[in-house]
C-alpha atoms as a PDB file:
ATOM      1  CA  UNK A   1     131.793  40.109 190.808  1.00  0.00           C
ATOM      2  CA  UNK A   2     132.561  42.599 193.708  1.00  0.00           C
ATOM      3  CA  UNK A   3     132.292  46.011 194.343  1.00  0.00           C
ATOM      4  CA  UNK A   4     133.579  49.528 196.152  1.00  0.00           C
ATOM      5  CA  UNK A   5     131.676  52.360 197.513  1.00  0.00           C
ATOM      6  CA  UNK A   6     133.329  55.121 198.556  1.00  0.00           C
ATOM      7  CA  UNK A   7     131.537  57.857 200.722  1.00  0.00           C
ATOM      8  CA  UNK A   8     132.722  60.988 200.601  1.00  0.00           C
ATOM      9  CA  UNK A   9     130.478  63.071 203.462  1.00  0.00           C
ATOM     10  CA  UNK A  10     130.756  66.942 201.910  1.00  0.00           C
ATOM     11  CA  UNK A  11     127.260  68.459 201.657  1.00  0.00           C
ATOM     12  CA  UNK A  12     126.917  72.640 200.728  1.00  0.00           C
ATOM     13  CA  UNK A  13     123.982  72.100 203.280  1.00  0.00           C
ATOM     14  CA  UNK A  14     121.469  69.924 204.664  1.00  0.00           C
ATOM     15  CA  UNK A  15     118.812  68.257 203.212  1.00  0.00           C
ATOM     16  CA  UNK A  16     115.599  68.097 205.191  1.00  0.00           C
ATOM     17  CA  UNK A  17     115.159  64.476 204.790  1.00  0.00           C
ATOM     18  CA  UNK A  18     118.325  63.257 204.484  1.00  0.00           C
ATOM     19  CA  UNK A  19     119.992  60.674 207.826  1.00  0.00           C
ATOM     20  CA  UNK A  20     123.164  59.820 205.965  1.00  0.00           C
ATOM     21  CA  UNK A  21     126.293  60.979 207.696  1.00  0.00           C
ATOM     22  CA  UNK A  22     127.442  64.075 206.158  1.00  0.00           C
ATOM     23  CA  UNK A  23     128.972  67.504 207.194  1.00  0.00           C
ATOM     24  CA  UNK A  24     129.033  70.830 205.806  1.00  0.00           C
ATOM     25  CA  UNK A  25     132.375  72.048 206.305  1.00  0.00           C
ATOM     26  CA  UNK A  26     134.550  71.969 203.709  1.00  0.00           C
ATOM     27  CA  UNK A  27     137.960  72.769 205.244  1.00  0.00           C
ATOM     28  CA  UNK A  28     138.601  69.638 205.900  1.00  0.00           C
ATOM     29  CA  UNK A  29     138.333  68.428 202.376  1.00  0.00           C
ATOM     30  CA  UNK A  30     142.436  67.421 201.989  1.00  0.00           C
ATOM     31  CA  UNK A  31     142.534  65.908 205.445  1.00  0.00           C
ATOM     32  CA  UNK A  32     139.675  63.718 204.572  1.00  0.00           C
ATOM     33  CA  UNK A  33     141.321  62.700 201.467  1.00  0.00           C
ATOM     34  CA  UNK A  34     144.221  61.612 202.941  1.00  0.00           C
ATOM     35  CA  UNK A  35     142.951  59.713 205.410  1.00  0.00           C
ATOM     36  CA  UNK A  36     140.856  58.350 202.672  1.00  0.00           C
ATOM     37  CA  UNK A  37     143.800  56.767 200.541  1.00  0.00           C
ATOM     38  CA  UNK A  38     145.440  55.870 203.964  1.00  0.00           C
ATOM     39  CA  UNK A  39     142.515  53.245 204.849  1.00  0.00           C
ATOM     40  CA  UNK A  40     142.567  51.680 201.606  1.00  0.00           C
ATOM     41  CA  UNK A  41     146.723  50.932 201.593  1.00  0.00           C
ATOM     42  CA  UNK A  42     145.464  49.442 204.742  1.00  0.00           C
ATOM     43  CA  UNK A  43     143.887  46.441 202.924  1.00  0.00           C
ATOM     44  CA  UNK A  44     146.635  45.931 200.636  1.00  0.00           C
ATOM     45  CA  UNK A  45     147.136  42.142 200.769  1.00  0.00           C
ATOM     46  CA  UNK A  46     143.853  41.294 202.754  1.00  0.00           C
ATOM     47  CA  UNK A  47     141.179  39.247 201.559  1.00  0.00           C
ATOM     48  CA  UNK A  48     139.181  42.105 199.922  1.00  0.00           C
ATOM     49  CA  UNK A  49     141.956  42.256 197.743  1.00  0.00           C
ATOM     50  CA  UNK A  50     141.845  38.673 196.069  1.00  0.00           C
ATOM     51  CA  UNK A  51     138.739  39.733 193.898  1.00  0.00           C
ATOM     52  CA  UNK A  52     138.442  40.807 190.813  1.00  0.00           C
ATOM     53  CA  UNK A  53     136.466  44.447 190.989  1.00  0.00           C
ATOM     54  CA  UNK A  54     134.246  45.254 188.572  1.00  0.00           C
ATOM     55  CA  UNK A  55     132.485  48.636 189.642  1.00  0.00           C
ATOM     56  CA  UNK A  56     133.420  51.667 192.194  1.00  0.00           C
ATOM     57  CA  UNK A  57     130.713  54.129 193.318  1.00  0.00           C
ATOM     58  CA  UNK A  58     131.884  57.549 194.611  1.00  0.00           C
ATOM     59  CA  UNK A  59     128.390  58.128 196.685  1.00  0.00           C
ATOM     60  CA  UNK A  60     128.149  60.899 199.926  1.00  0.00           C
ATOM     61  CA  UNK A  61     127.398  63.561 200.618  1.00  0.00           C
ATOM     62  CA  UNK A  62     128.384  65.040 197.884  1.00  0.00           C
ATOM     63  CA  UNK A  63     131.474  64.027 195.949  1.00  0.00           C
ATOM     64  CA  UNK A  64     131.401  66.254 193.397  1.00  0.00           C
ATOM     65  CA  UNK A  65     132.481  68.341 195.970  1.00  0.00           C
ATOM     66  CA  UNK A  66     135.920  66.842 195.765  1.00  0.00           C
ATOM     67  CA  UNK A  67     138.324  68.096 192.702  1.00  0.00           C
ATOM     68  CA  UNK A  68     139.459  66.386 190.114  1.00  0.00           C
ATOM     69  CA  UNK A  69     143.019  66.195 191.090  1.00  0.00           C
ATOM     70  CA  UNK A  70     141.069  64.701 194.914  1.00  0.00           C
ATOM     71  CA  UNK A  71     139.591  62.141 193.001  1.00  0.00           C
ATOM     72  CA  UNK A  72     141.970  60.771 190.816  1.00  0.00           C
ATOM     73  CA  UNK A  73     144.448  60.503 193.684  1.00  0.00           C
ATOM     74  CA  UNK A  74     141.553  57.988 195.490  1.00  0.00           C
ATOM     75  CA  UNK A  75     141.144  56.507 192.332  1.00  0.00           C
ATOM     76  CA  UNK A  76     144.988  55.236 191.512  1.00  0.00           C
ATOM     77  CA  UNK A  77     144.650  54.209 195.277  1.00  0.00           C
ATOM     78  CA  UNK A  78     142.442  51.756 194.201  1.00  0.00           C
ATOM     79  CA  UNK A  79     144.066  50.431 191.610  1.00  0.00           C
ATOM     80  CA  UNK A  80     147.084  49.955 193.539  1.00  0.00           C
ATOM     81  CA  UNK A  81     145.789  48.110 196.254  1.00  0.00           C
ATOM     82  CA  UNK A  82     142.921  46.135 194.003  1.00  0.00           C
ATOM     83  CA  UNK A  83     142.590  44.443 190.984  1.00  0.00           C
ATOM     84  CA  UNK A  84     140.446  47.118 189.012  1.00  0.00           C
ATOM     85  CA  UNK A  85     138.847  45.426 185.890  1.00  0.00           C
ATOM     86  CA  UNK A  86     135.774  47.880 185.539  1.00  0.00           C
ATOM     87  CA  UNK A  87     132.610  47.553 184.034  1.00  0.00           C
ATOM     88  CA  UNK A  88     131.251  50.830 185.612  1.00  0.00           C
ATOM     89  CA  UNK A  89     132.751  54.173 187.688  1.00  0.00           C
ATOM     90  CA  UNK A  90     130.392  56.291 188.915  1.00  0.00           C
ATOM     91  CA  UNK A  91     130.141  59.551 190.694  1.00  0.00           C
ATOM     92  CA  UNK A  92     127.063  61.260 192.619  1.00  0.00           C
ATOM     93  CA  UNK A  93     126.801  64.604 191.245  1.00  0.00           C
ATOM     94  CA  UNK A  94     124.706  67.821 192.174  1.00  0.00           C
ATOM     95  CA  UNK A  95     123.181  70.370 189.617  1.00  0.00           C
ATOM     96  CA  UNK A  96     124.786  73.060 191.302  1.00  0.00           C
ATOM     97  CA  UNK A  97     128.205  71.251 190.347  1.00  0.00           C
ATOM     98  CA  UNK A  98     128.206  70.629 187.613  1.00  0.00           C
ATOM     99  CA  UNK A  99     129.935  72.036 184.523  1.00  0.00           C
ATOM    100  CA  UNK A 100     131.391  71.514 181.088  1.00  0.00           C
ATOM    101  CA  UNK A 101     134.922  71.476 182.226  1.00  0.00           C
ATOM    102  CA  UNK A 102     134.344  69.505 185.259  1.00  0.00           C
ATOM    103  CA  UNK A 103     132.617  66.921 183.379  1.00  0.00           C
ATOM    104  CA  UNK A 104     135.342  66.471 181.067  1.00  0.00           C
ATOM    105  CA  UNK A 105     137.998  66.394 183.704  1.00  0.00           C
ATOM    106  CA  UNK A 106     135.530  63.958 185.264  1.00  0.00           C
ATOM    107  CA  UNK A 107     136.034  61.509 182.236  1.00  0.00           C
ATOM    108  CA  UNK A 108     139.614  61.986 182.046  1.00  0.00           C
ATOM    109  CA  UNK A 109     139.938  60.686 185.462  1.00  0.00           C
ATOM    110  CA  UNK A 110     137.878  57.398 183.962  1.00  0.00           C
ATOM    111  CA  UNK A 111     134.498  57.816 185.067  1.00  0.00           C
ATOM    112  CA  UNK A 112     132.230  56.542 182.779  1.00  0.00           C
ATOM    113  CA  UNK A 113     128.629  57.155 185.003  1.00  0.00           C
ATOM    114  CA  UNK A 114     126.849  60.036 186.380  1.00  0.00           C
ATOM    115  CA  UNK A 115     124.293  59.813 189.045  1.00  0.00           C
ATOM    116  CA  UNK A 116     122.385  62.875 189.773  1.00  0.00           C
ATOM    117  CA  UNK A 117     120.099  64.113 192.240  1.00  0.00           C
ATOM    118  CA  UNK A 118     117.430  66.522 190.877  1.00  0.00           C
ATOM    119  CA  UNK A 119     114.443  65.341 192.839  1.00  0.00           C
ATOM    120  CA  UNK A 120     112.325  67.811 191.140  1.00  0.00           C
ATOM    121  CA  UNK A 121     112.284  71.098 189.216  1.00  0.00           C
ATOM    122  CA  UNK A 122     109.789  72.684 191.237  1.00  0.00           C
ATOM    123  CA  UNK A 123     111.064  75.495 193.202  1.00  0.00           C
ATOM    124  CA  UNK A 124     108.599  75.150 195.646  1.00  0.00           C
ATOM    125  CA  UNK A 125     109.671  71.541 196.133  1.00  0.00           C
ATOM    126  CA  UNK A 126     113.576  72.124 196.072  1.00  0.00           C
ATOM    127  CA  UNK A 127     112.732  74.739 198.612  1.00  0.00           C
ATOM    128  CA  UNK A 128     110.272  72.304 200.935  1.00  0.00           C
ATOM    129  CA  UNK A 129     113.877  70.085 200.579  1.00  0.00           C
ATOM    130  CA  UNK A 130     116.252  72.427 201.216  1.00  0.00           C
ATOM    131  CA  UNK A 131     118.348  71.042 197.852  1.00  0.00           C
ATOM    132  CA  UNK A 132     121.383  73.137 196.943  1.00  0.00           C
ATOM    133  CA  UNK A 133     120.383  74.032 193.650  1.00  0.00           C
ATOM    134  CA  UNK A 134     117.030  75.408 191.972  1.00  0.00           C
ATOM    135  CA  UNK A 135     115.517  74.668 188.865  1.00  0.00           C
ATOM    136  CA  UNK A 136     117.341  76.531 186.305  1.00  0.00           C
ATOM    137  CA  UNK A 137     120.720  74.658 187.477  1.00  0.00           C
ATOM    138  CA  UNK A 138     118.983  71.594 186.802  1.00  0.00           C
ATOM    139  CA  UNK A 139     118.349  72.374 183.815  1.00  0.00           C
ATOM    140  CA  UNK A 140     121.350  73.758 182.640  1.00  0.00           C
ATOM    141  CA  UNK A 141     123.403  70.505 184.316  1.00  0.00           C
ATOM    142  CA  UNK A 142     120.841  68.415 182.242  1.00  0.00           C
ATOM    143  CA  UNK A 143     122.224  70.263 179.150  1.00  0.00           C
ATOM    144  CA  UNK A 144     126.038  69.612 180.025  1.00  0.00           C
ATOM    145  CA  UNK A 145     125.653  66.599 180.490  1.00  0.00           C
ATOM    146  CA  UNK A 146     123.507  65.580 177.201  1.00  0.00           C
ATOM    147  CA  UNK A 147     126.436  67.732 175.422  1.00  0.00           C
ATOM    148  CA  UNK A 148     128.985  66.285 177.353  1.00  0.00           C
ATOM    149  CA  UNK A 149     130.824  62.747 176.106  1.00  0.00           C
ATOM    150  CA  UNK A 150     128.962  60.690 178.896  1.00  0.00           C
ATOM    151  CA  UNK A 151     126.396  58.630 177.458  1.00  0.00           C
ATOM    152  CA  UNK A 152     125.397  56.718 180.709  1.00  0.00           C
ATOM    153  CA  UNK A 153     124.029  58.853 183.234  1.00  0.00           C
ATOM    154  CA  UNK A 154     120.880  58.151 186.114  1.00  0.00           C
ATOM    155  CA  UNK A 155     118.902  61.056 187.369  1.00  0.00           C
ATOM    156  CA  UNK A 156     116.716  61.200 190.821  1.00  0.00           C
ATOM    157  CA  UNK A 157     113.048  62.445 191.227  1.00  0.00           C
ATOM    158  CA  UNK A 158     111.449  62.107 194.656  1.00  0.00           C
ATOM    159  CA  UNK A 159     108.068  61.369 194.809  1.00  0.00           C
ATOM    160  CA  UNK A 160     105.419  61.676 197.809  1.00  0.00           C
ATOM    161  CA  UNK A 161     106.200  64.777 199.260  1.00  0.00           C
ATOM    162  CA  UNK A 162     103.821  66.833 200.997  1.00  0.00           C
ATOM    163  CA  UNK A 163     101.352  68.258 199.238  1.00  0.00           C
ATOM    164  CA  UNK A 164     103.047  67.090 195.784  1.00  0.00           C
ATOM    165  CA  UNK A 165      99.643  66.422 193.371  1.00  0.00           C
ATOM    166  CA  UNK A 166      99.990  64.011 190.665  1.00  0.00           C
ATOM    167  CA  UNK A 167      99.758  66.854 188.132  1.00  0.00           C
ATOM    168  CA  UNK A 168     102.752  68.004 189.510  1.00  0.00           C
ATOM    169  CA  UNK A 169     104.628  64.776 189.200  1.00  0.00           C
ATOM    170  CA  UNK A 170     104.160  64.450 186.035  1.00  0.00           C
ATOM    171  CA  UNK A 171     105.363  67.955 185.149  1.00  0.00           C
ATOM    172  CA  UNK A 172     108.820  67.190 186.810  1.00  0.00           C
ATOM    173  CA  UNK A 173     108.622  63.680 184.371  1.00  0.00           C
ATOM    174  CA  UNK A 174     107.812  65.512 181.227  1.00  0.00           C
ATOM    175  CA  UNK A 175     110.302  67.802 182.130  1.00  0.00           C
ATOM    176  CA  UNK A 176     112.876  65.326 182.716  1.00  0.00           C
ATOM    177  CA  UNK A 177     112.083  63.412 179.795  1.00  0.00           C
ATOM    178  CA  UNK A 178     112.995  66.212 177.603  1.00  0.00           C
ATOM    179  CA  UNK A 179     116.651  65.250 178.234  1.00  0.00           C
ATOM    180  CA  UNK A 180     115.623  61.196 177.038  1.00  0.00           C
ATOM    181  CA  UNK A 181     117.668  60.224 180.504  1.00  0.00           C
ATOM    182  CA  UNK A 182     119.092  56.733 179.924  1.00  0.00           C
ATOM    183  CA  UNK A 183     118.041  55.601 183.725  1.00  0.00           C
ATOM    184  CA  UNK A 184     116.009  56.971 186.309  1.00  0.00           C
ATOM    185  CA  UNK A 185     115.894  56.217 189.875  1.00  0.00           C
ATOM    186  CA  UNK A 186     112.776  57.227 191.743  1.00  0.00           C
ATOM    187  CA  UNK A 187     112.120  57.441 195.465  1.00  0.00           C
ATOM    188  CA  UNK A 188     109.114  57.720 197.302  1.00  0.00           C
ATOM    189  CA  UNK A 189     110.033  60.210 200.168  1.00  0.00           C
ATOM    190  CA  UNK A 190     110.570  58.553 203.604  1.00  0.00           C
ATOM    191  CA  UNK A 191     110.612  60.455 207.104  1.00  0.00           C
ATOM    192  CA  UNK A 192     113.644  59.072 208.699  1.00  0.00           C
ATOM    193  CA  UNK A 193     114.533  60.016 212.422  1.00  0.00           C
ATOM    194  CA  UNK A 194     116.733  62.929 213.823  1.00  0.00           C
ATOM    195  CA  UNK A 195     116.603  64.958 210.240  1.00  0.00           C
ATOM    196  CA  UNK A 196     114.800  68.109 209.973  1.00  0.00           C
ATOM    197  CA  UNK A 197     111.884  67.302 208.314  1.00  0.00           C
ATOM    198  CA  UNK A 198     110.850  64.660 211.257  1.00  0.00           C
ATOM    199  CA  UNK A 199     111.007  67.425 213.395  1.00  0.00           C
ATOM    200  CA  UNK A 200     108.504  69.795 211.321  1.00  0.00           C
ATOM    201  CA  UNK A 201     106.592  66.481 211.559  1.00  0.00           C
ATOM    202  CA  UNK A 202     106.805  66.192 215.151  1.00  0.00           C
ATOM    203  CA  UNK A 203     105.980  69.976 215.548  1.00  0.00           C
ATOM    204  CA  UNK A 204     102.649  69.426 213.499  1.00  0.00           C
ATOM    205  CA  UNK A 205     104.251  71.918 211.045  1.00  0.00           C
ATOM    206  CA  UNK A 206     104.073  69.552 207.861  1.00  0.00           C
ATOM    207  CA  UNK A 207     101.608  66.757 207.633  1.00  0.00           C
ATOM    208  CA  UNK A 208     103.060  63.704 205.145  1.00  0.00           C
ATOM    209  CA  UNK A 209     101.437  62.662 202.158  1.00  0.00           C
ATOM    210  CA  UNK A 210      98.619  59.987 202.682  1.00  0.00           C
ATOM    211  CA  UNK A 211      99.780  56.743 201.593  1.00  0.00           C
ATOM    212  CA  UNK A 212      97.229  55.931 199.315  1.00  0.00           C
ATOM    213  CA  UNK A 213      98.209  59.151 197.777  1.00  0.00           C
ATOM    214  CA  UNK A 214     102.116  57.980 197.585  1.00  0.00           C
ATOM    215  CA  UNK A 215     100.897  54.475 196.098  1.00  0.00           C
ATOM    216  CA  UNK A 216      99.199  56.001 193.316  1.00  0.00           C
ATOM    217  CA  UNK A 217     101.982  58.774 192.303  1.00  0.00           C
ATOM    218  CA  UNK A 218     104.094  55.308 192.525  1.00  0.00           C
ATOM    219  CA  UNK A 219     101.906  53.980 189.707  1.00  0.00           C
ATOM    220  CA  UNK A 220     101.588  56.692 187.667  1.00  0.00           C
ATOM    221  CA  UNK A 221     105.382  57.025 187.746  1.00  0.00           C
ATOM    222  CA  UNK A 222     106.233  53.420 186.958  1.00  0.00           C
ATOM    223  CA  UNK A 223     103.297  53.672 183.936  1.00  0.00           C
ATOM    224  CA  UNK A 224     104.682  57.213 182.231  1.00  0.00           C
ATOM    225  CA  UNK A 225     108.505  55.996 182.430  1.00  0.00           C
ATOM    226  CA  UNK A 226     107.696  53.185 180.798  1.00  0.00           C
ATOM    227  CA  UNK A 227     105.179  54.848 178.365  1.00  0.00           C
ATOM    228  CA  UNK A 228     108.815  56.826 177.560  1.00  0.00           C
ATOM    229  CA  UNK A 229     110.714  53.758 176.961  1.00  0.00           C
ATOM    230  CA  UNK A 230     112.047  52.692 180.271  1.00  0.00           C
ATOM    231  CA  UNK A 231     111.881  49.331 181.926  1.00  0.00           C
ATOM    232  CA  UNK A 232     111.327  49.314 185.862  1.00  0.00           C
ATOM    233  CA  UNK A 233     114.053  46.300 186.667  1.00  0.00           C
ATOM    234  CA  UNK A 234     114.210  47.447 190.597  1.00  0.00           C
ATOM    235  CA  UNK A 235     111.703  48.784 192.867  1.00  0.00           C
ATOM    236  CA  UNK A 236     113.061  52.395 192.436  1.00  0.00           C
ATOM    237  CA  UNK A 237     114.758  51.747 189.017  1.00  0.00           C
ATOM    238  CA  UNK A 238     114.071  52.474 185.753  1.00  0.00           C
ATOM    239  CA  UNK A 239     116.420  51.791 182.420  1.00  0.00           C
ATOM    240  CA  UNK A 240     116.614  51.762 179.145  1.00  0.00           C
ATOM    241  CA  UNK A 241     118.064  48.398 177.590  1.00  0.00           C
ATOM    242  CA  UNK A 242     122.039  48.339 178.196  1.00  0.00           C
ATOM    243  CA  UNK A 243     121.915  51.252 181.340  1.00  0.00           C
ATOM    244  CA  UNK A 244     120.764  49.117 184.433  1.00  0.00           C
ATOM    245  CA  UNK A 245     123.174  50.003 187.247  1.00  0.00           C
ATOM    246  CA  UNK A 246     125.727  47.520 187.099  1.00  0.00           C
ATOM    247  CA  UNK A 247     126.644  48.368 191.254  1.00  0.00           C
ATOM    248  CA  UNK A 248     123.242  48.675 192.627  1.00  0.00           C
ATOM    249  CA  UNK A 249     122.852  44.962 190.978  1.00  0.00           C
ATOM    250  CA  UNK A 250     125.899  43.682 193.119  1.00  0.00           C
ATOM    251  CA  UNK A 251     123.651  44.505 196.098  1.00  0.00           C
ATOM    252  CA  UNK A 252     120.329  43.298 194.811  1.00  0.00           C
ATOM    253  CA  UNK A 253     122.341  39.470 194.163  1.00  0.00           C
ATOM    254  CA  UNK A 254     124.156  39.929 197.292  1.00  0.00           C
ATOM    255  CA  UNK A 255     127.332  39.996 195.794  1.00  0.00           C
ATOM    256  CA  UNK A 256     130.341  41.154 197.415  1.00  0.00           C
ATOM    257  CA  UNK A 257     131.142  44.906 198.166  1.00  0.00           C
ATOM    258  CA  UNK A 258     133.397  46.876 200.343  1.00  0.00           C
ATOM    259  CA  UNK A 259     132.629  50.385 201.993  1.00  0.00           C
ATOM    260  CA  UNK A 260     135.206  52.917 202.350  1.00  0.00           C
ATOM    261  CA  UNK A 261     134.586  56.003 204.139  1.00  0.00           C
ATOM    262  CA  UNK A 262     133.129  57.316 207.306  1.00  0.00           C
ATOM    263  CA  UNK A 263     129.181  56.348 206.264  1.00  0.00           C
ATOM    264  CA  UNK A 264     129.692  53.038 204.361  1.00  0.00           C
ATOM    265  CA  UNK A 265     129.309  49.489 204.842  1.00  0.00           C
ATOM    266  CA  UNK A 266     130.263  46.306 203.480  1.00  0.00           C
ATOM    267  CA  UNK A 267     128.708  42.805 202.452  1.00  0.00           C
ATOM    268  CA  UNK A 268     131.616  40.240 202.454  1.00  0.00           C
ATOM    269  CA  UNK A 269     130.578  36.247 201.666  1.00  0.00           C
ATOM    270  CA  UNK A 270     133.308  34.253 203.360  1.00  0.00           C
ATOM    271  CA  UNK A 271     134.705  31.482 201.198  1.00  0.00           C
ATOM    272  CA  UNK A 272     136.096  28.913 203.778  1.00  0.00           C
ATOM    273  CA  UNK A 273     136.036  28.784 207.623  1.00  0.00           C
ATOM    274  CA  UNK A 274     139.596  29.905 207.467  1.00  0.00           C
ATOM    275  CA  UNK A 275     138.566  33.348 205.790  1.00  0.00           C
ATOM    276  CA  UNK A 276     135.487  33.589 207.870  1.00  0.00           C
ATOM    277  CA  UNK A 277     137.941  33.535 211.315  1.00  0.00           C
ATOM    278  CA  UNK A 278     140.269  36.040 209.284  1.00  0.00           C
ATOM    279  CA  UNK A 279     137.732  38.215 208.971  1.00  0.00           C
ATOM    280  CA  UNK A 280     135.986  38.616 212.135  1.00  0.00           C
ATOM    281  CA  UNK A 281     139.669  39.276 213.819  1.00  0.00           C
ATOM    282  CA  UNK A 282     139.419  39.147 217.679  1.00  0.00           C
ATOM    283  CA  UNK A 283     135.797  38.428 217.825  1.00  0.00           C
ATOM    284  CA  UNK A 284     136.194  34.891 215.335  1.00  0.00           C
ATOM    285  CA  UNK A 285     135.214  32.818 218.548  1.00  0.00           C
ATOM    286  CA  UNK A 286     131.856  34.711 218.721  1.00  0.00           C
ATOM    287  CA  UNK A 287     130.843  33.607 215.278  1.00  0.00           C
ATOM    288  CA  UNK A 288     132.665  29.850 215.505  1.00  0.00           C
ATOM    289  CA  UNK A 289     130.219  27.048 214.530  1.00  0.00           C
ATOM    290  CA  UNK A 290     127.703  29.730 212.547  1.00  0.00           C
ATOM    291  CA  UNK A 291     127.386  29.118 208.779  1.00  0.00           C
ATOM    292  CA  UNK A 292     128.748  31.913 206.148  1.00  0.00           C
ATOM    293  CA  UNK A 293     125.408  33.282 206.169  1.00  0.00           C
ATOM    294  CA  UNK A 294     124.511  33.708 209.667  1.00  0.00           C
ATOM    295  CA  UNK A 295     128.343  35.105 210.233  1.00  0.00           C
ATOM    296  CA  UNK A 296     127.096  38.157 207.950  1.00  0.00           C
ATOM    297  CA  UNK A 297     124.279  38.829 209.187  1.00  0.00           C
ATOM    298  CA  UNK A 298     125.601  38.578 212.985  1.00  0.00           C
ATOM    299  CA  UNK A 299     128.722  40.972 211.684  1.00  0.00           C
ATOM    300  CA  UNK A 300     125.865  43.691 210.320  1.00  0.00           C
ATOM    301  CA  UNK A 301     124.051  43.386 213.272  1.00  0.00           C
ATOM    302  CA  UNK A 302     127.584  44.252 215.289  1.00  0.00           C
END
């Protein structure tokens, strides 16, 4: 089983703890697309193409950002160049995006999963985040979609924030679990380098949660989802029977997965010593003599 992600980098603006590579101009949407579809013809008979491919992710940024007509042009791409035989096709999503036409232009471009980043529905946290979208947009995206002819859909909720009490955490899961989400992927928010909210850090200006603090909003999460009918089957992921994430799983068995875009990556297992030269191109005599696994792990640290 392999898999595709495909970044797209347009963000409305930036999130204060977000150290993905993204921009916020959008005139260069087109362009972008373009030179999207260019670098997958690229692989057209390459080894990437020999497997079967059984899920595509459109992550970003934002890629909901993109229009339909964008989208579907990436998408027959893909199944020109690869052998498309898809289990799951999904597509990041923000509140502010969202809407009932869209959606259903969404499905008739054959996306069949919605992943959506709501992170809370308290306007003092969407604020603290700087998210795109406040809480009545949430809501009202919540409602398209539950009317909408997706059935599988994931939502986010961040966790650990400054100042967040446990009473509010569980208002933004009650809240939440109004809409009976199929899946819900929950993060524990991290302080990554060079993004805004290191900086209030650094200034003194916002003082992180106390871990102790995280670790139990981290238990109290895992026991209420559950108590609502979802089963935690990654450390972040929680799903009814039948709507685990059939891409984040390719990762999690270290299956094989190619990145497409300015901000992704790709895991690649090399079958035979042949393919594992063919693959590292000019640098094959660096990686001569090392097994499959250390050749991946040497090309990620490259």
């Amino acid at each position: 089983m392999s898999g595709i992600y495909v970044h797209i980098p347009f963000c409305k603006q930036a999130c204060s703890y977000c150290d993905f590579y993204f921009v916020t101009k959008s005139d260069q949407k087109e362009n972008f697309v373009q030179a999207l579809i260019a670098e997958i013809a690229a692989l057209e008979g390459q080894v990437f193409t020999e497997e079967v491919v059984k899920s595509v992710y459109f992550g970003g940024g934002t890629p909901s950002l993109l229009t339909t007509d964008q989208l579907g042009r990436i998408i027959t791409e893909l199944e020109r160049v690869f052998t498309l035989e898809l289990d799951e096709l999904t597509i990041e999503m923000n509140p502010d995006n969202v809407t009932p036409d869209y959606l259903k232009a969404l499905k008739d471009c054959g996306f069949d999963r919605i992943s959506m980043g709501v992170q809370s529905f308290s306007e003092k946290s969407l604020n603290f985040m700087n998210r795109a979208h406040n809480r009545t947009q949430a809501l009202q995206a919540l409602e398209d979609i539950v009317a909408s002819s997706f059935q599988n859909y994931t939502v986010d909720l961040i966790y650990g924030q400054p100042d967040q009490t446990s009473a509010e955490l569980l208002e933004d899961i009650d809240q939440l679990m109004v809409f009976n989400p199929p899946h819900i992927s929950a993060y524990a928010l991290t302080i990554e380098h060079n993004t805004r909210l290191a900086k209030q850090v650094e200034l003194g200006r916002v003082k992180p949660a106390d871990d102790d603090e995280v670790a139990d909003q981290m238990d109290l999460l895992a026991r209420s989802l559950v108590n609502y009918g979802l089963d935690r089957y990654e450390v972040s992921s929680f799903a009814k029977a039948g709507f685990q994430a059939k891409h984040n799983q390719i990762y999690w068995d270290h299956g094989n997965y190619l990145g497409l875009g300015p901000g992704a990556h790709s895991f690649w297992w090399p079958k035979t010593p042949v393919e594992k030269e063919g693959l590292m191109g000019d640098d094959a005599g660096f990686f001569k003599g090392l097994s499959s696994e250390q050749a991946i792990v040497a090309m990620v640290q490259s």
